[in-house]
Protein backbone atom coordinates (compact mmCIF):
# COMPACT_ATOMS: atom_id res chain seq x y z
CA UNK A 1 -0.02 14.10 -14.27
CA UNK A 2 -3.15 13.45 -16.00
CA UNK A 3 -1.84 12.68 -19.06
CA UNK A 4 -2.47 9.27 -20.81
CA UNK A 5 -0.46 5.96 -20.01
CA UNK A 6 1.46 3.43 -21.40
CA UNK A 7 0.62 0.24 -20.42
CA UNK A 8 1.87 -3.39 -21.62
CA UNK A 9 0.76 -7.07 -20.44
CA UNK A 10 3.42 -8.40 -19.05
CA UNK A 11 1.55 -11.26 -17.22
CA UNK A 12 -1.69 -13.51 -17.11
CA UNK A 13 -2.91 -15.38 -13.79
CA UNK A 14 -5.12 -18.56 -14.26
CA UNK A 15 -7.00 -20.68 -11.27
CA UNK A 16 -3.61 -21.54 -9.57
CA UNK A 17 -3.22 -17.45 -8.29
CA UNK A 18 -6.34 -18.27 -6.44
CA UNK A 19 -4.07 -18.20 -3.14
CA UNK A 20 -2.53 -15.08 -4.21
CA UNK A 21 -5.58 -12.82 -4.14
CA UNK A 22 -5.57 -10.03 -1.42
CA UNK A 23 -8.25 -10.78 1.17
CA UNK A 24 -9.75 -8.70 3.60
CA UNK A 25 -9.52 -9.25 7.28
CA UNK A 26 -10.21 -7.59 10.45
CA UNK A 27 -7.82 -8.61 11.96
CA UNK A 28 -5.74 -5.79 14.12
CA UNK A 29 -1.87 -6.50 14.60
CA UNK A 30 -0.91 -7.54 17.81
CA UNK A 31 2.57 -5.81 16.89
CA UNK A 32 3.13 -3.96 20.23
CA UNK A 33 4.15 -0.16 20.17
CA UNK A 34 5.40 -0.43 23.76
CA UNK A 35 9.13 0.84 23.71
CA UNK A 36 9.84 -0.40 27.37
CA UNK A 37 11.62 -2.87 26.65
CA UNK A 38 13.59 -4.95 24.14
CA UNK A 39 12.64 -7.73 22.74
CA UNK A 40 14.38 -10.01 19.80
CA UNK A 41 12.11 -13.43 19.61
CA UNK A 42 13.67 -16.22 17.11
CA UNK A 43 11.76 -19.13 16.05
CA UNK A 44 11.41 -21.19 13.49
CA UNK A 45 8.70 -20.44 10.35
CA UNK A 46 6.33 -22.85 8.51
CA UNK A 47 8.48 -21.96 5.43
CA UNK A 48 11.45 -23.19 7.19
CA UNK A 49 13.15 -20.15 7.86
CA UNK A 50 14.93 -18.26 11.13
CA UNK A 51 13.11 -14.94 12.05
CA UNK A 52 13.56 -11.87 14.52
CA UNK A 53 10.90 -10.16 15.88
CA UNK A 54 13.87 -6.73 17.34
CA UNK A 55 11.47 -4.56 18.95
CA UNK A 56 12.97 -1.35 19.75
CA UNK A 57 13.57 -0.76 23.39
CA UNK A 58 12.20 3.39 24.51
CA UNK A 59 16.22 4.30 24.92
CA UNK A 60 16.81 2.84 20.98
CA UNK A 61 17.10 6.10 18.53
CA UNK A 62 18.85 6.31 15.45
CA UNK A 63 21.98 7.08 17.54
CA UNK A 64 22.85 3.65 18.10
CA UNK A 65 20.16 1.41 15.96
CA UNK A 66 18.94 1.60 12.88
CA UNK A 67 15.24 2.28 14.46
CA UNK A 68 12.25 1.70 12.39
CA UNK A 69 9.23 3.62 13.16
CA UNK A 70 6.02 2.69 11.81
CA UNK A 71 2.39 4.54 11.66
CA UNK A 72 0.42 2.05 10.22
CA UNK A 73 -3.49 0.74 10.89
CA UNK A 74 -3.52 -1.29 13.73
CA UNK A 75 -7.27 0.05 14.09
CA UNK A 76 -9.79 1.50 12.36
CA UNK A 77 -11.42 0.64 8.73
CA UNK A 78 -7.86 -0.28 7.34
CA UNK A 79 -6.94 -2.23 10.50
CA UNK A 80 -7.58 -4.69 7.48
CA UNK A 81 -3.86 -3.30 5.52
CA UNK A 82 -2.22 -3.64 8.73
CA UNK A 83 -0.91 -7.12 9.33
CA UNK A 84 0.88 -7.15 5.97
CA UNK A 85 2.79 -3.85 6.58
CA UNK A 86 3.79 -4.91 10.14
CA UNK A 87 4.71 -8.02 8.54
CA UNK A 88 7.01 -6.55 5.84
CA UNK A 89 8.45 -4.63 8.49
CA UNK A 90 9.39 -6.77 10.64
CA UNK A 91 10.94 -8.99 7.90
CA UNK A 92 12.81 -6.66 6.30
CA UNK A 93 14.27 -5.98 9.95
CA UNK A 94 14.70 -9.53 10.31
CA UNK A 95 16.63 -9.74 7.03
CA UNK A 96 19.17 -6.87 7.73
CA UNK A 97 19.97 -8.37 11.18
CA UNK A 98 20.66 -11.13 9.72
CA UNK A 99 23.04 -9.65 7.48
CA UNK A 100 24.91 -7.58 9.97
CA UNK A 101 22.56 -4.98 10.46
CA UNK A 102 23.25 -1.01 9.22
CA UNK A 103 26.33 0.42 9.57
CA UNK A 104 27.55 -1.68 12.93
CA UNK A 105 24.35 -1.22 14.56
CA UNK A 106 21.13 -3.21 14.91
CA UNK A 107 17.82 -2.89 13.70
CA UNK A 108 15.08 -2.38 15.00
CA UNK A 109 11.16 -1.90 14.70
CA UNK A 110 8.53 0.54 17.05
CA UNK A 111 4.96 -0.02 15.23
CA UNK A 112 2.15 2.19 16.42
CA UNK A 113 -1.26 2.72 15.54
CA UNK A 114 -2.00 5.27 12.91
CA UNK A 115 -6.27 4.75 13.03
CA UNK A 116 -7.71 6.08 10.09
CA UNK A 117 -9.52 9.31 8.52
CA UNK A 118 -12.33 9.35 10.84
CA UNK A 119 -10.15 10.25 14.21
CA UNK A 120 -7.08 12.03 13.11
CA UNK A 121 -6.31 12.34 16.74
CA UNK A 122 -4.88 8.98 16.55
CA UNK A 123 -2.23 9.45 13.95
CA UNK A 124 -1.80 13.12 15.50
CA UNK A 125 -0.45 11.42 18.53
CA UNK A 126 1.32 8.59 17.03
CA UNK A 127 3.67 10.94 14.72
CA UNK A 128 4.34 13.48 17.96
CA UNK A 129 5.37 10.01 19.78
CA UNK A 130 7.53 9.47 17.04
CA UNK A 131 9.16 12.70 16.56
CA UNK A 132 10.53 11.96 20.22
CA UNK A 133 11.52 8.78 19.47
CA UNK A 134 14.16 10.32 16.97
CA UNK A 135 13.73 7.18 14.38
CA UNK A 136 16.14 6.77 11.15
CA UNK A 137 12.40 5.98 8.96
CA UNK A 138 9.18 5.83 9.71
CA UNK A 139 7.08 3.52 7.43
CA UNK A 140 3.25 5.13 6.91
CA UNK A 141 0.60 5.49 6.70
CA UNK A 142 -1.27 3.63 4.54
CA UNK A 143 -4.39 6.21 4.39
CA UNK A 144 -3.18 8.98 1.98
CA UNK A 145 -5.74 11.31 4.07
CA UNK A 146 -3.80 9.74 7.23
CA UNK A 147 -0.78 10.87 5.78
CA UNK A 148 -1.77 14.29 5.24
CA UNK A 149 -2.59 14.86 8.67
CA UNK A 150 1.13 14.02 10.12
CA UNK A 151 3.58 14.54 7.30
CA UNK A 152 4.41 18.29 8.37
CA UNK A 153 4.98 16.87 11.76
CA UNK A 154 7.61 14.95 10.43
CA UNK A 155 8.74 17.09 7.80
CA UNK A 156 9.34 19.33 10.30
CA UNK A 157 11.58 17.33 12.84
CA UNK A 158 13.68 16.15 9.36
CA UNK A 159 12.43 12.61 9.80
CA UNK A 160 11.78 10.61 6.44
CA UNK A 161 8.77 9.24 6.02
CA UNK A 162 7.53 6.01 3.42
CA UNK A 163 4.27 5.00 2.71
CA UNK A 164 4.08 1.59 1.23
CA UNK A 165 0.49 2.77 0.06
CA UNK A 166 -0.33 6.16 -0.40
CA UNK A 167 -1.61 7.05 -3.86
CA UNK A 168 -3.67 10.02 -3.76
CA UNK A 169 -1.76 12.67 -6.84
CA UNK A 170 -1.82 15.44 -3.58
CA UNK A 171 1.29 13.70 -2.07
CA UNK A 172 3.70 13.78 -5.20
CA UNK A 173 6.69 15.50 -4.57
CA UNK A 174 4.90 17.23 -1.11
CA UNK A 175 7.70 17.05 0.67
CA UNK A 176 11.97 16.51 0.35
CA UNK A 177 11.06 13.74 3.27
CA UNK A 178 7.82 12.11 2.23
CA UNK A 179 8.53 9.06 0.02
CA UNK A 180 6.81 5.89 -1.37
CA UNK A 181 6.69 2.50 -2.60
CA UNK A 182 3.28 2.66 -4.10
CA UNK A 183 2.39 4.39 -7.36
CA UNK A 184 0.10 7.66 -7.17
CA UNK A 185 -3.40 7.31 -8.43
CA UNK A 186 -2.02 8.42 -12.04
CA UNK A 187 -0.77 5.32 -12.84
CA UNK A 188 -3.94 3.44 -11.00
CA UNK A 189 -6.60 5.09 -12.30
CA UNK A 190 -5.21 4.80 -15.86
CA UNK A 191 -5.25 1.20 -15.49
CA UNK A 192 -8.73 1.08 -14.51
CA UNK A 193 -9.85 3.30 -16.81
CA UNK A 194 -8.70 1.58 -19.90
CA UNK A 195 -10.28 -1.51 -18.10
CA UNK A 196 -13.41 -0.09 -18.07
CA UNK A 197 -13.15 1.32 -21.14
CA UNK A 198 -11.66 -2.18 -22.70
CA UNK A 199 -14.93 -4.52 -21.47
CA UNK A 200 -16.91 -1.89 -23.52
CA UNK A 201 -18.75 0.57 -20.99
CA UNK A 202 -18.92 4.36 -21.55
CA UNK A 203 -21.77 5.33 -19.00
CA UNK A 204 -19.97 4.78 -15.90
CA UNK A 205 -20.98 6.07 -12.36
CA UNK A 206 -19.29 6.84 -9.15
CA UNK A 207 -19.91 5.74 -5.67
CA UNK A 208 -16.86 7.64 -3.83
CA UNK A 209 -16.17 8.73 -0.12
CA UNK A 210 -15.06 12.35 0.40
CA UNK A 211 -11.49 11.65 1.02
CA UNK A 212 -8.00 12.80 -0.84
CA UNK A 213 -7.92 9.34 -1.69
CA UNK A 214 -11.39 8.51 -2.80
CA UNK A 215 -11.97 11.91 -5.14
CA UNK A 216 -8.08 11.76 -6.88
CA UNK A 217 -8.37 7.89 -7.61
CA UNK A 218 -12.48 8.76 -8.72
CA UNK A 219 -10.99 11.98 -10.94
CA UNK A 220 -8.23 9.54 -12.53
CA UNK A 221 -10.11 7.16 -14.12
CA UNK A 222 -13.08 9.66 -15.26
CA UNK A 223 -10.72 11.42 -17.01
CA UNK A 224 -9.14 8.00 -18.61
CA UNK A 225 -13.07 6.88 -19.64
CA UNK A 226 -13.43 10.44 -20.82
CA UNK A 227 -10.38 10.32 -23.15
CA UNK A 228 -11.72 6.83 -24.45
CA UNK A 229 -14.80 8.58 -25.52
CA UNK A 230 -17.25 7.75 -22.19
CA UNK A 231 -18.41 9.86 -19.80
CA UNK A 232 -19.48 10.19 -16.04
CA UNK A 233 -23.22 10.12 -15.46
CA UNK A 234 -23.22 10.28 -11.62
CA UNK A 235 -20.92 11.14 -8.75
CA UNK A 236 -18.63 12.72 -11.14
CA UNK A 237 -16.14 15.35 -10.48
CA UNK A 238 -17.41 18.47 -9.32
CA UNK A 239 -20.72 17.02 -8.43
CA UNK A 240 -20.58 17.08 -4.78
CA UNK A 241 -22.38 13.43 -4.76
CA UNK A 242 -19.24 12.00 -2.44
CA UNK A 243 -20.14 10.57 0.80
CA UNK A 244 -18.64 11.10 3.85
CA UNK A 245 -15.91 8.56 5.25
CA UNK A 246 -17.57 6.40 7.80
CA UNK A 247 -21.58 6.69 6.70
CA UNK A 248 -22.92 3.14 7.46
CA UNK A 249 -26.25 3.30 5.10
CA UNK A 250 -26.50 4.09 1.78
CA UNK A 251 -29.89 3.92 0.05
CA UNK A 252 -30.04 7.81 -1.31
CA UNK A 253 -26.87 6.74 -3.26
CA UNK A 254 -27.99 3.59 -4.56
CA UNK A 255 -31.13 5.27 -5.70
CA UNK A 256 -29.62 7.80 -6.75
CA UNK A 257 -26.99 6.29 -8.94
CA UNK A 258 -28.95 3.79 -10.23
CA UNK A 259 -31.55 6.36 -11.67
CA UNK A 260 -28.72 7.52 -13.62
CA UNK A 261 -28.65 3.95 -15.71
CA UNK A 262 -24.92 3.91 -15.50
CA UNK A 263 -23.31 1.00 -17.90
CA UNK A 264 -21.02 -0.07 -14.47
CA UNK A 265 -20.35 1.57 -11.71
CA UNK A 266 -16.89 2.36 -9.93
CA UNK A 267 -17.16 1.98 -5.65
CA UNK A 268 -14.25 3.86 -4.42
CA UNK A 269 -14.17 3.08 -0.85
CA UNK A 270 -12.67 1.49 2.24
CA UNK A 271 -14.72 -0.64 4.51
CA UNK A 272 -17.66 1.37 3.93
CA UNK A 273 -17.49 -1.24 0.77
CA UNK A 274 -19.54 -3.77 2.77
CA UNK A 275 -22.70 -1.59 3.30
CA UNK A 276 -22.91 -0.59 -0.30
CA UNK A 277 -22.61 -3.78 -1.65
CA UNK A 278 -26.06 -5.32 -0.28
CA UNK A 279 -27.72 -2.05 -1.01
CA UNK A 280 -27.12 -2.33 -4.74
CA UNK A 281 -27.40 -5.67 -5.59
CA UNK A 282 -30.56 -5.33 -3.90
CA UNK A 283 -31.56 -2.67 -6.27
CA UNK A 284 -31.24 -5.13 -9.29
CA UNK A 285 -27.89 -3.49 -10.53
CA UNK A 286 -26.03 -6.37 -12.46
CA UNK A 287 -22.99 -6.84 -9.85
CA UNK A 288 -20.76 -8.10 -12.69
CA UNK A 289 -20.39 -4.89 -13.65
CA UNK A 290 -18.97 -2.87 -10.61
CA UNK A 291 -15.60 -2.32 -10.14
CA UNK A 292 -13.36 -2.12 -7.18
CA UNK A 293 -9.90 -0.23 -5.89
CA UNK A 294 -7.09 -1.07 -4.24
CA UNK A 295 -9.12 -0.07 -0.73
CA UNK A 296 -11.87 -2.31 -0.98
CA UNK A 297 -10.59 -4.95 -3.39
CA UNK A 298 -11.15 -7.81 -0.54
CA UNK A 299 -12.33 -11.22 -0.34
CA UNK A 300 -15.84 -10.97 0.67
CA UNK A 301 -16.61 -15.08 1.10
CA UNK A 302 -17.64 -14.88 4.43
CA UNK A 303 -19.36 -11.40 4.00
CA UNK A 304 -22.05 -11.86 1.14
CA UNK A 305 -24.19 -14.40 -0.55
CA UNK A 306 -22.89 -16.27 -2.74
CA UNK A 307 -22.27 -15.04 -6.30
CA UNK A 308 -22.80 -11.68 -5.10
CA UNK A 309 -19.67 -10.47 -6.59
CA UNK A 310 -19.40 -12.81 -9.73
CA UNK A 311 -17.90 -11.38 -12.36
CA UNK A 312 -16.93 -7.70 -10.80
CA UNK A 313 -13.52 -6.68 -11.44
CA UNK A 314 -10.64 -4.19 -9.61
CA UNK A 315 -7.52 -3.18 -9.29
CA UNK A 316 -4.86 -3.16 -7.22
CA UNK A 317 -1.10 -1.10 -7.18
CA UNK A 318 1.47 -3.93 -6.92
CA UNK A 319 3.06 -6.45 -8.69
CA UNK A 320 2.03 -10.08 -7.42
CA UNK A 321 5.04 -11.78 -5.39
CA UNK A 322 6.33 -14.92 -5.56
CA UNK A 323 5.30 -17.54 -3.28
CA UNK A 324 8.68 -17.63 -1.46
CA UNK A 325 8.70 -13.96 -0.36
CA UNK A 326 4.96 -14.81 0.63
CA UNK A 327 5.91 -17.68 2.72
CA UNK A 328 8.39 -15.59 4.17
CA UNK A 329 6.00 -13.08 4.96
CA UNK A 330 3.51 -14.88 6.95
CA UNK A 331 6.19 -17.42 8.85
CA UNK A 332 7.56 -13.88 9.92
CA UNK A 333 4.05 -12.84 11.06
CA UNK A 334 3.32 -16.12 12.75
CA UNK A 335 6.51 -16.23 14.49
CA UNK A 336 6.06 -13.15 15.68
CA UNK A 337 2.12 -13.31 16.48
CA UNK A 338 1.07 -17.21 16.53
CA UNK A 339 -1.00 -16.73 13.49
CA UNK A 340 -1.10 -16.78 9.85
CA UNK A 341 -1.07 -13.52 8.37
CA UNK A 342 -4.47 -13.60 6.14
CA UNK A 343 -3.66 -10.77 3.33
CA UNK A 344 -0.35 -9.59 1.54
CA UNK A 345 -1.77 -6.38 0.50
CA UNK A 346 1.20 -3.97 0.63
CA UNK A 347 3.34 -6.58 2.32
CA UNK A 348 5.99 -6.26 -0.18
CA UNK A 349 6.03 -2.22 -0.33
CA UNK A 350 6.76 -2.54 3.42
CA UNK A 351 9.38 -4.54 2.85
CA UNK A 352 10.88 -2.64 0.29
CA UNK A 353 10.35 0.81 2.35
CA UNK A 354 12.61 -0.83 5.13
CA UNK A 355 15.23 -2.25 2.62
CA UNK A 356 15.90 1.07 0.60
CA UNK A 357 16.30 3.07 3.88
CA UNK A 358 18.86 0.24 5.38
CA UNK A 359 20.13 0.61 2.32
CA UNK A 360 20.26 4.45 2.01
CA UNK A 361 21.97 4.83 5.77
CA UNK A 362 24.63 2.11 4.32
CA UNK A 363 25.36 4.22 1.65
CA UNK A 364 25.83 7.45 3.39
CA UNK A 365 27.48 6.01 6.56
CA UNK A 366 24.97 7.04 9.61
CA UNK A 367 21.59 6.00 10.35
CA UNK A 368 20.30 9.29 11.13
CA UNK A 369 17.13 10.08 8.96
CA UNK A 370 18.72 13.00 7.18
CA UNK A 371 21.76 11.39 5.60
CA UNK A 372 18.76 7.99 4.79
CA UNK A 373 16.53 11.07 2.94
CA UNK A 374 19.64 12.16 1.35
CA UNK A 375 20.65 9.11 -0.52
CA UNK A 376 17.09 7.09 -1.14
CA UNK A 377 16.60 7.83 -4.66
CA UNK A 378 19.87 6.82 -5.27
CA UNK A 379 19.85 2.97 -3.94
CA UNK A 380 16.75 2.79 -5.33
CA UNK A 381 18.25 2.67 -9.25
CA UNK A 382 18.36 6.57 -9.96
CA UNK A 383 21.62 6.51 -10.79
CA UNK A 384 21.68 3.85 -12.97
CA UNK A 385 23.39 1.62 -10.37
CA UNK A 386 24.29 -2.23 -10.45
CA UNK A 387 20.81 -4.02 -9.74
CA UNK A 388 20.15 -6.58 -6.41
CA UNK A 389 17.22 -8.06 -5.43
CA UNK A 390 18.41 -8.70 -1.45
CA UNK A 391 19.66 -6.38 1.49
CA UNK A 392 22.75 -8.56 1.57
CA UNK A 393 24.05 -8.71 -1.83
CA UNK A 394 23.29 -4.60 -1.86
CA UNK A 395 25.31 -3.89 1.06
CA UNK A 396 28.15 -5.95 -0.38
CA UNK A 397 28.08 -3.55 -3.51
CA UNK A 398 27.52 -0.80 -1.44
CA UNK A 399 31.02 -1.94 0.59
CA UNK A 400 32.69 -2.49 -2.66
CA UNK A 401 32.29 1.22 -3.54
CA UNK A 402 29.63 0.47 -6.26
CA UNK A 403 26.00 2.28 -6.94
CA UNK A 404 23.02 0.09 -6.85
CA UNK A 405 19.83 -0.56 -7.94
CA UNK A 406 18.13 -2.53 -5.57
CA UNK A 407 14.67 -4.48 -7.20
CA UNK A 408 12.32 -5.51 -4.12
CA UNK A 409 9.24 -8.03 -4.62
CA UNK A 410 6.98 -4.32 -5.16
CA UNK A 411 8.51 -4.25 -8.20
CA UNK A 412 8.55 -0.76 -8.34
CA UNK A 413 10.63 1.39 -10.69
CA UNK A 414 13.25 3.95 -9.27
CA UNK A 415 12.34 6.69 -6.97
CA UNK A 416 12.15 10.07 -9.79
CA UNK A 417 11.93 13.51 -8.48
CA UNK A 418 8.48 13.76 -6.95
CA UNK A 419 10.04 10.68 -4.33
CA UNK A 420 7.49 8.17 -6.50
CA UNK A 421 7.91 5.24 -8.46
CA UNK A 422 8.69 5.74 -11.51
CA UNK A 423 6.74 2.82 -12.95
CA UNK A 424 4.62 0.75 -10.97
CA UNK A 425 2.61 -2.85 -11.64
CA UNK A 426 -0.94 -2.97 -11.13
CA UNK A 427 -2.92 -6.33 -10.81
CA UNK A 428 -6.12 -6.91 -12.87
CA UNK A 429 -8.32 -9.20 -10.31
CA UNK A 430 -11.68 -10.51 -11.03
CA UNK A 431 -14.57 -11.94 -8.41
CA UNK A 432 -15.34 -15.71 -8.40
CA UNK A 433 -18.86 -17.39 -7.44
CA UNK A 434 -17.56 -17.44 -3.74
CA UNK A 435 -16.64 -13.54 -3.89
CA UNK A 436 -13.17 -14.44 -3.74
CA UNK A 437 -10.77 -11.94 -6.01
CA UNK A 438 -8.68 -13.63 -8.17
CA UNK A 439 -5.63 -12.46 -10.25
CA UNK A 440 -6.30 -12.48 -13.83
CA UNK A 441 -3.61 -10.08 -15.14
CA UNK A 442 -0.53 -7.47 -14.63
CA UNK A 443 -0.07 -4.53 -16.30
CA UNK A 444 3.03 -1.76 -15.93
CA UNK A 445 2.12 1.51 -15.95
CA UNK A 446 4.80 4.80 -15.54
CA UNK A 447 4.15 8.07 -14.56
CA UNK A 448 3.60 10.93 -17.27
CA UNK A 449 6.96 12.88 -17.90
């Protein structure tokens, strides 16, 4: 898998995708992940649509709903990542009720908290909750190392499992019931790479957390620079200069990389980001030259000075919805909260993870998460079926006898046999003066054969 990419422009942003930046927040979901009782809450959205909130109720199993489990960050240093996932959740359920639901039955959502690396206890607890809530799917996590820690459990108990944003390599083709809507750190890190490479730098340093995560996304795009003719000068693989998930001061790194005289430096890191910052613009390191990954690629305005972050670039898996799925997306969220939803990151993977497993129990005729793990690579176009873009239209193919293809707002490629994307977008984004990250480009990147 660490074999060179193909990657093509297929789109520019300008100054008007200035709303369409991901933005960091932290915010935690007020979803609830009480299953006492049911709930469906209709009300009308700023972007003049009708939406659900269908909790499940703690008697709702995939025996008589289509039940949607979800392990996503409610808490922690992703709690950030979690109002978009609970938001494409929820409207994905929102949009299959409102097309009849799955195979006669409802559909419904239980959301609970997965935390993140540093207290696996969390997640531990969630998935074993889970497990005896017999679900059809359960959407999560968004942490790859999160992941890790629970996808036996599930594995196990024969319950499928999507992640609309795990990326680290370690997770393709794990298990027969682990999926995902994002691309692995392949196709990522190649895209970064070649970035780096492209704006001219071949010294490049590292700044990386000791996480799955962190050191497969940090090994990906060394080994792109390397290929271009660059090399690593600090925190490079094998060098045991990662830092521990959670470490709150980081002067010894900044020092350290620094002394190195790195052309730009790569920060691979979740909100850990927001300590290292200060620390090395302090040091005199020219800022427009770090880079930034889908975990930390935030809007910092209210964080730094500023024109801290002028000129730094990142990346992030993805491609860039429309505005209407957006729209949809947050009047969902503040229907269903009372607030507007403040980031899209991994909305639309969310979304799509809840679509293709309607989509899959339609096909094979149950909801039961065995017959949805059975027949997800198919709806998802790998069998060449007839494409469509909404849960409705696919379900009246799926009625009329015919394959499908359906093509979410992810814009992800079908599912090949490692349950990944088979080509993936990533978004080129670029800081302003006000540390705002702006879209500036798309490329599409597939995985190596």
């Amino acid at each position: 898998m660490g074999a060179a990419l193909g990657f093509s422009l297929v789109a520019c942003g300008d100054d008007s995708d200035s709303g369409d930046d991901t933005s960091g927040s932290d915010e935690s979901s007020s979803a609830s992940a009480d299953t006492s009782e049911s709930a469906s809450e209709s009300a009308s959205a700023d972007a003049g649509g009708s939406f659900t909130n269908d909790k499940c109720a703690g008697s709702d199993t995939s025996a008589n709903k289509f039940a949607v489990g979800g392990i996503l960050p409610l808490t922690g240093n992703l709690a950030f990542l979690g109002p978009p996932a609970v938001a494409g959740v929820g409207l994905a359920v929102s949009d299959i009720n409102a097309a009849g639901g799955v195979n006669g039955a409802q559909a419904c959502s239980n959301i609970l908290d997965s935390g993140d690396s540093t207290d696996m206890s969390i997640s531990t607890a969630s998935a074993g909750t889970m497990v005896a809530a017999k679900p059809s799917v359960v959407i999560g996590a968004e942490s790859s190392s999160v992941s890790l820690n629970f996808v036996d459990t599930l594995t196990d108990a024969k319950i499928t499992q999507i992640s609309p944003a795990n990326t680290a390599i370690d997770l393709s083709g794990y298990s027969p019931f682990y999926f995902r809507t994002a691309p692995p750190d392949t196709v990522q890190g190649n895209a970064l790479g070649t970035l780096i490479s492209q704006d001219g730098y071949t010294n490049i340093g590292f700044l990386v957390f000791n996480d799955t995560y962190g050191t497969g996304l940090r090994n990906a795009v060394q080994q792109t620079v390397e290929a271009a003719g660059g090399k690593c000068v600090y925190g490079c693989k094998g060098d045991g200069d990662e830092f521990p998930a959670g470490q709150t001061t980081f002067s010894a790194e900044v020092q350290a990389v620094t002394a190195a005289k790195p052309d730009a430096i790569v920060i691979i890191a979740f909100d850990e980001t927001k300590s290292i910052v200060p620390e090395l613009a302090s040091s005199g390191f020219d800022m427009s030259k770090t880079y930034f990954v889908d975990g930390n690629l935030s809007d910092y305005g209210q964080d730094f000075e500023p024109g801290t972050l002028e000129g730094a670039q990142g990346t992030l898996p993805g491609q860039d919805p429309d505005q209407g799925f957006k729209d949809n997306l947050t009047g969902w969220y503040k229907s269903a909260n009372g607030e507007d939803l403040k980031d899209y990151s991994y909305g639309a993977e969310s979304y799509d993870a809840t679509i293709l497993a309607a989509l899959a129990a339609a096909k094979g005729g149950a909801n039961d998460s065995q017959t949805i793990q059975k027949n997800l690579a198919a709806v998802s176009g790998a069998t060449d079926g007839e494409e469509c873009s909404t849960y409705a239209d696919c379900l009246k193919l799926i009625e009329g006898g015919s394959d499908i293809h359906y093509t979410g707002p992810s814009g992800i490629g079908p599912l090949d046999d490692e349950n990944d994307p088979s080509s993936a977008f990533i978004g080129i984004y670029q800081y302003d003066a006000n540390n705002k990250n702006i879209l500036s480009g798309t490329v599409e990147g597939s995985k190596p054969e």
